[in-house]
C-alpha atoms as a PDB file:
ATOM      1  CA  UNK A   1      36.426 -34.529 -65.256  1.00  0.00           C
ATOM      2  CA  UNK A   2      35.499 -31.002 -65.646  1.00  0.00           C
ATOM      3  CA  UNK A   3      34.946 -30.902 -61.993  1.00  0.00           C
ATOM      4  CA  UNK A   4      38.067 -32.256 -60.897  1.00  0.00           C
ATOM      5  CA  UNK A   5      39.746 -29.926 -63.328  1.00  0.00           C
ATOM      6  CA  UNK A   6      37.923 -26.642 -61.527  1.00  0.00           C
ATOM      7  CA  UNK A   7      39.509 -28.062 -58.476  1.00  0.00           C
ATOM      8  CA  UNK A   8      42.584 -27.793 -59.662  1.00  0.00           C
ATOM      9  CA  UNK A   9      42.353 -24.598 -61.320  1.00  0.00           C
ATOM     10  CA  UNK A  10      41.152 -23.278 -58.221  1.00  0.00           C
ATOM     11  CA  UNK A  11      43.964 -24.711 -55.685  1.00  0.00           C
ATOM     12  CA  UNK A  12      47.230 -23.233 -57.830  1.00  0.00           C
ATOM     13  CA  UNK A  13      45.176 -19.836 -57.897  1.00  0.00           C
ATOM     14  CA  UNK A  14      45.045 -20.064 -54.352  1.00  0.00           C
ATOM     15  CA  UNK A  15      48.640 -21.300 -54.035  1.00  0.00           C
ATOM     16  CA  UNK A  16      49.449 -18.397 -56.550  1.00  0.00           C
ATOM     17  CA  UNK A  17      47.827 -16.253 -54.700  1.00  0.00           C
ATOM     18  CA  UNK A  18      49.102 -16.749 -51.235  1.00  0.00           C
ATOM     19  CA  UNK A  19      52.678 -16.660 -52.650  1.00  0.00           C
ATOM     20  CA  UNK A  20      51.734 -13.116 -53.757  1.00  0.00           C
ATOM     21  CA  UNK A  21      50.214 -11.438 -50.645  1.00  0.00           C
ATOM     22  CA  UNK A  22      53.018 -12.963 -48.385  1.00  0.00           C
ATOM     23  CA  UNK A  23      55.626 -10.971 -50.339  1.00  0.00           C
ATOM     24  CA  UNK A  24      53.696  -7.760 -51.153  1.00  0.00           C
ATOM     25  CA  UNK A  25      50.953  -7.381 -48.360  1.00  0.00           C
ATOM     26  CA  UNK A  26      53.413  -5.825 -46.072  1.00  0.00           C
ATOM     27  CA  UNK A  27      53.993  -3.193 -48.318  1.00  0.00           C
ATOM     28  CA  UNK A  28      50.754  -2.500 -49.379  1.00  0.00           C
ATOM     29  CA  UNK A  29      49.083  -2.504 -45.915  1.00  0.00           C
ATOM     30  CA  UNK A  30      51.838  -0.137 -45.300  1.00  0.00           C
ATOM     31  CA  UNK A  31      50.719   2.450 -48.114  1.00  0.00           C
ATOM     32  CA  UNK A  32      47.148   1.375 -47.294  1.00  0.00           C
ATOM     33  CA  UNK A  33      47.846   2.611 -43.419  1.00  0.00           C
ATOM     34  CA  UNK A  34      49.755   5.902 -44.994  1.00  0.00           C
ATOM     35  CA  UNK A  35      46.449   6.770 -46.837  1.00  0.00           C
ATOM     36  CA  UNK A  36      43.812   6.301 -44.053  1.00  0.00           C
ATOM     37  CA  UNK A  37      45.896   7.414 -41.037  1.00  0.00           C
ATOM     38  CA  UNK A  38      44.582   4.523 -39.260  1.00  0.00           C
ATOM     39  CA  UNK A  39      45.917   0.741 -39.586  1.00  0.00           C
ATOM     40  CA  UNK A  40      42.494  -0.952 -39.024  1.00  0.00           C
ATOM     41  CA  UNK A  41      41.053   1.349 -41.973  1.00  0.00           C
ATOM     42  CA  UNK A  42      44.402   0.572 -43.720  1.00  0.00           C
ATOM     43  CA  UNK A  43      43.569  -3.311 -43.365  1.00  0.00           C
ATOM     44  CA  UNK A  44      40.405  -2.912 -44.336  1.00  0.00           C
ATOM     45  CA  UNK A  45      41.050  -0.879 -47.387  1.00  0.00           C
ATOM     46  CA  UNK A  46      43.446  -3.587 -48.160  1.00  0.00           C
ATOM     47  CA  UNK A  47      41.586  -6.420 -47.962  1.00  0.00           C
ATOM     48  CA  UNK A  48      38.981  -5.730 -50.226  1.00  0.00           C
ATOM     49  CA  UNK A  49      41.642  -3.789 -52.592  1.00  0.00           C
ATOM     50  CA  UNK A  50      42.930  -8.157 -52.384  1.00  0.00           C
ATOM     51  CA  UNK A  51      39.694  -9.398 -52.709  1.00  0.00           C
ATOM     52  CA  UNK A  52      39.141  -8.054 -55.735  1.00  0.00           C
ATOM     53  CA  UNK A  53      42.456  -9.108 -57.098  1.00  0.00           C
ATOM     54  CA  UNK A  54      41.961 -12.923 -55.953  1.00  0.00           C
ATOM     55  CA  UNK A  55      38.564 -12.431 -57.948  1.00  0.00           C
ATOM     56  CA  UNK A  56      40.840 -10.845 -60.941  1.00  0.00           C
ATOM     57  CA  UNK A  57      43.440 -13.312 -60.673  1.00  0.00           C
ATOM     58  CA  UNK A  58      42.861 -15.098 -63.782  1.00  0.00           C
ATOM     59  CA  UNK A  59      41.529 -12.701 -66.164  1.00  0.00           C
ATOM     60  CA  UNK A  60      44.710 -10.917 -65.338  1.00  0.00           C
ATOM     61  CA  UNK A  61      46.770 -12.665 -68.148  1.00  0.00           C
ATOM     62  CA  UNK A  62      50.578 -12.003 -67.274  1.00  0.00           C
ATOM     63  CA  UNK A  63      49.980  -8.744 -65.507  1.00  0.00           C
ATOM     64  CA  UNK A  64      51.648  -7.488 -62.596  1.00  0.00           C
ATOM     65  CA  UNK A  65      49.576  -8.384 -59.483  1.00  0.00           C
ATOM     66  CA  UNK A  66      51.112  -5.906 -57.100  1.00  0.00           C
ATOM     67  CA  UNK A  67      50.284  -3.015 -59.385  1.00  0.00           C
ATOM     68  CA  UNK A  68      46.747  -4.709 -59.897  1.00  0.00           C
ATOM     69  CA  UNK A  69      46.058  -4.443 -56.408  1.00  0.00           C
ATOM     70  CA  UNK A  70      47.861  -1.274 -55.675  1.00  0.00           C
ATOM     71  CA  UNK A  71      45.642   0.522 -58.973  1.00  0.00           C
ATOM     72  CA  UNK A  72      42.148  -0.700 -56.980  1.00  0.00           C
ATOM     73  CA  UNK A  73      43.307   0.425 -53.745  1.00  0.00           C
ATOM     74  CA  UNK A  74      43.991   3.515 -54.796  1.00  0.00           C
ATOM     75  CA  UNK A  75      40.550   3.922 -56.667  1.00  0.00           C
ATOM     76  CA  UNK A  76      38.843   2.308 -53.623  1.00  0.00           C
ATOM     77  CA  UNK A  77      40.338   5.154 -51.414  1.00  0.00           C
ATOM     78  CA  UNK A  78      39.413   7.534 -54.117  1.00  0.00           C
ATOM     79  CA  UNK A  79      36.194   6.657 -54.174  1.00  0.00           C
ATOM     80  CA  UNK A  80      35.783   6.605 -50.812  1.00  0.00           C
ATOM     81  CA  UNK A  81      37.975   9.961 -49.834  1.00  0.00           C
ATOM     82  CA  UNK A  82      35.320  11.611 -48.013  1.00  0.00           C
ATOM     83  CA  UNK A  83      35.715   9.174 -44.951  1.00  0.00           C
ATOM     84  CA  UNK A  84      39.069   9.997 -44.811  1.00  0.00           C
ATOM     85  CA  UNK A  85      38.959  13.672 -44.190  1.00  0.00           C
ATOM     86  CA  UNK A  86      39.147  13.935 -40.628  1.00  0.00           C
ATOM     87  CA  UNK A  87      42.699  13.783 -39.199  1.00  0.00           C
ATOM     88  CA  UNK A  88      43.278  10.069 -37.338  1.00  0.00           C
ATOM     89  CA  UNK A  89      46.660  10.889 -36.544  1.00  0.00           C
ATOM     90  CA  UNK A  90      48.489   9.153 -39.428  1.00  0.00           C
ATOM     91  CA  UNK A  91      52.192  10.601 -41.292  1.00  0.00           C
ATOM     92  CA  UNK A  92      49.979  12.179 -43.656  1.00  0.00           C
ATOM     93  CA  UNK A  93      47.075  13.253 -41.644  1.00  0.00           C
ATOM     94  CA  UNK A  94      46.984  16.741 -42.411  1.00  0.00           C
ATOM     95  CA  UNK A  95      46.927  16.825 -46.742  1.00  0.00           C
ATOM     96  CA  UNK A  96      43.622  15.875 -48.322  1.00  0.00           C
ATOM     97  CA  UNK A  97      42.895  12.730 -49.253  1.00  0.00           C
ATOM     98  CA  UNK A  98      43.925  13.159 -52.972  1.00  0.00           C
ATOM     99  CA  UNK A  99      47.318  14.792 -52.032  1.00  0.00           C
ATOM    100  CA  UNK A 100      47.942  11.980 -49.729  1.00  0.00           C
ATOM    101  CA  UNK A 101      47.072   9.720 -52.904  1.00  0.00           C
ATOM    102  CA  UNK A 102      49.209  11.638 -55.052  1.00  0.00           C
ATOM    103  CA  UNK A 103      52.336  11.291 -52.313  1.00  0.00           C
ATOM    104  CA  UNK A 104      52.190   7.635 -51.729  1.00  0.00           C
ATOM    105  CA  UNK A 105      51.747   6.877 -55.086  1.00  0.00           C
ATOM    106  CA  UNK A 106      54.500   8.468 -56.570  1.00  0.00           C
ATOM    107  CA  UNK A 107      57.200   9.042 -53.848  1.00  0.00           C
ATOM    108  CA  UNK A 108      56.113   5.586 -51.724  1.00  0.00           C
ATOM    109  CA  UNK A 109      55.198   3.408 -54.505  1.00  0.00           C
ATOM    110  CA  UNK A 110      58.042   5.250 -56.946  1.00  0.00           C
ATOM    111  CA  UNK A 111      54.905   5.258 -59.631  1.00  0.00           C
ATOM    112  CA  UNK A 112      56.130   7.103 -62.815  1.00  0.00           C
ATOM    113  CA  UNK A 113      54.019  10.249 -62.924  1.00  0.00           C
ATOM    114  CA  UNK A 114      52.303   9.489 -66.164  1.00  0.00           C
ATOM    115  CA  UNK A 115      51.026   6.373 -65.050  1.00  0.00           C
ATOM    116  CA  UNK A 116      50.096   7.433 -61.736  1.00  0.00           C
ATOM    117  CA  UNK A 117      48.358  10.880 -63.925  1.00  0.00           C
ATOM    118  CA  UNK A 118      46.461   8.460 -65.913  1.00  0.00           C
ATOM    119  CA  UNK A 119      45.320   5.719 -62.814  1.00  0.00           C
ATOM    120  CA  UNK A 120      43.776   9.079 -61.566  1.00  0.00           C
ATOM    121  CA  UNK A 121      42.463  10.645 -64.511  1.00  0.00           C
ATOM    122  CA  UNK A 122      44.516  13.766 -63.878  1.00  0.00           C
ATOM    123  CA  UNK A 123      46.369  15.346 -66.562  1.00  0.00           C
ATOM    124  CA  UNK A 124      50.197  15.187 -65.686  1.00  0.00           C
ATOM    125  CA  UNK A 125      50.733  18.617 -64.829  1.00  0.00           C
ATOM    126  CA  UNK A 126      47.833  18.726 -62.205  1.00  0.00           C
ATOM    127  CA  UNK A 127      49.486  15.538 -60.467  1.00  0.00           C
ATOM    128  CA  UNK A 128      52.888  17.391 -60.449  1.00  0.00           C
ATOM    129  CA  UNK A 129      51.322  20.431 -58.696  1.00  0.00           C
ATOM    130  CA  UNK A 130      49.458  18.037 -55.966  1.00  0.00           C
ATOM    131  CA  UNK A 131      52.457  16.336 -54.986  1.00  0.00           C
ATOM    132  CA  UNK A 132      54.850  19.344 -55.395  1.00  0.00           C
ATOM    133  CA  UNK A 133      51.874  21.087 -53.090  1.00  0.00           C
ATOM    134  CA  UNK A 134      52.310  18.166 -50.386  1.00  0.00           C
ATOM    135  CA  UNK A 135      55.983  18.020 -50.312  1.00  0.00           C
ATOM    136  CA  UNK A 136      55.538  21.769 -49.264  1.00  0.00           C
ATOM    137  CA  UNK A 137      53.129  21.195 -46.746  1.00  0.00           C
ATOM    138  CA  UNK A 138      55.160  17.808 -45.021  1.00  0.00           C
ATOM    139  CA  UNK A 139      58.121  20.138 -44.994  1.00  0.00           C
ATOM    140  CA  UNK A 140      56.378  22.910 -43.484  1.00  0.00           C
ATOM    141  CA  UNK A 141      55.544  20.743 -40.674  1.00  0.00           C
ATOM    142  CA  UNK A 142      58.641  19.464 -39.285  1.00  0.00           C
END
């Protein structure tokens, strides 16, 4: 009984879950690929940014999955900024990895700036200078 009741459990999280990344994993590999220049970084960043949200899924209690996912792939590239340094010839390839963050959270994602402030443990002001500073730069280089 408890087994067969697992099973179930288990099959609509799946089914949940693949109704979920068929509408929203276009746009999130796309502001995955926008933050690591490169799409087979993007995709990886992505999939384990989904991974963890599949293992999430049901502790997650009504939240919003898409933000979910889009919060831990934007502390996964956070955390792992330093790899993305180098210029790999993306849109964004020549701000630093935590202006790039800053830009496709709030002007790709449309991420109010307190939220997006507190996701990165920047006070509000500092995350209106970094994307004000990026905007400069992108402009600068057309």
């Amino acid at each position: 009984m408890v087994g067969a009741r697992h099973e179930a459990q288990e099959r609509r999280r799946a089914r949940e879950f693949e109704t979920f990344t068929a509408g929203a994993a276009g746009r999130l590999l796309h502001a995955a690929t926008l933050l690591t220049g490169d799409p087979a970084e993007g995709e990886r960043l992505l999939v384990a940014a989904l991974a963890r949200t599949y293992a999430d899924w049901f502790r997650m209690r009504g939240d919003d999955p898409y933000a979910h996912t889009r919060q831990e792939l934007a502390a996964r590239f956070a955390h792992r900024a330093w790899r993305y340094r180098r210029p790999r010839g993306g849109l964004l390839d020549r701000l630093p990895p935590r202006e790039r963050l800053v830009l496709v959270l709030r002007l790709y994602e449309g991420v109010p700036e307190e939220q997006a402030a507190a996701q990165l443990g920047l006070p509000p002001e500092r995350l209106r200078t970094l994307c004000l500073r990026a905007v400069a730069a992108m402009r600068s280089r057309t």
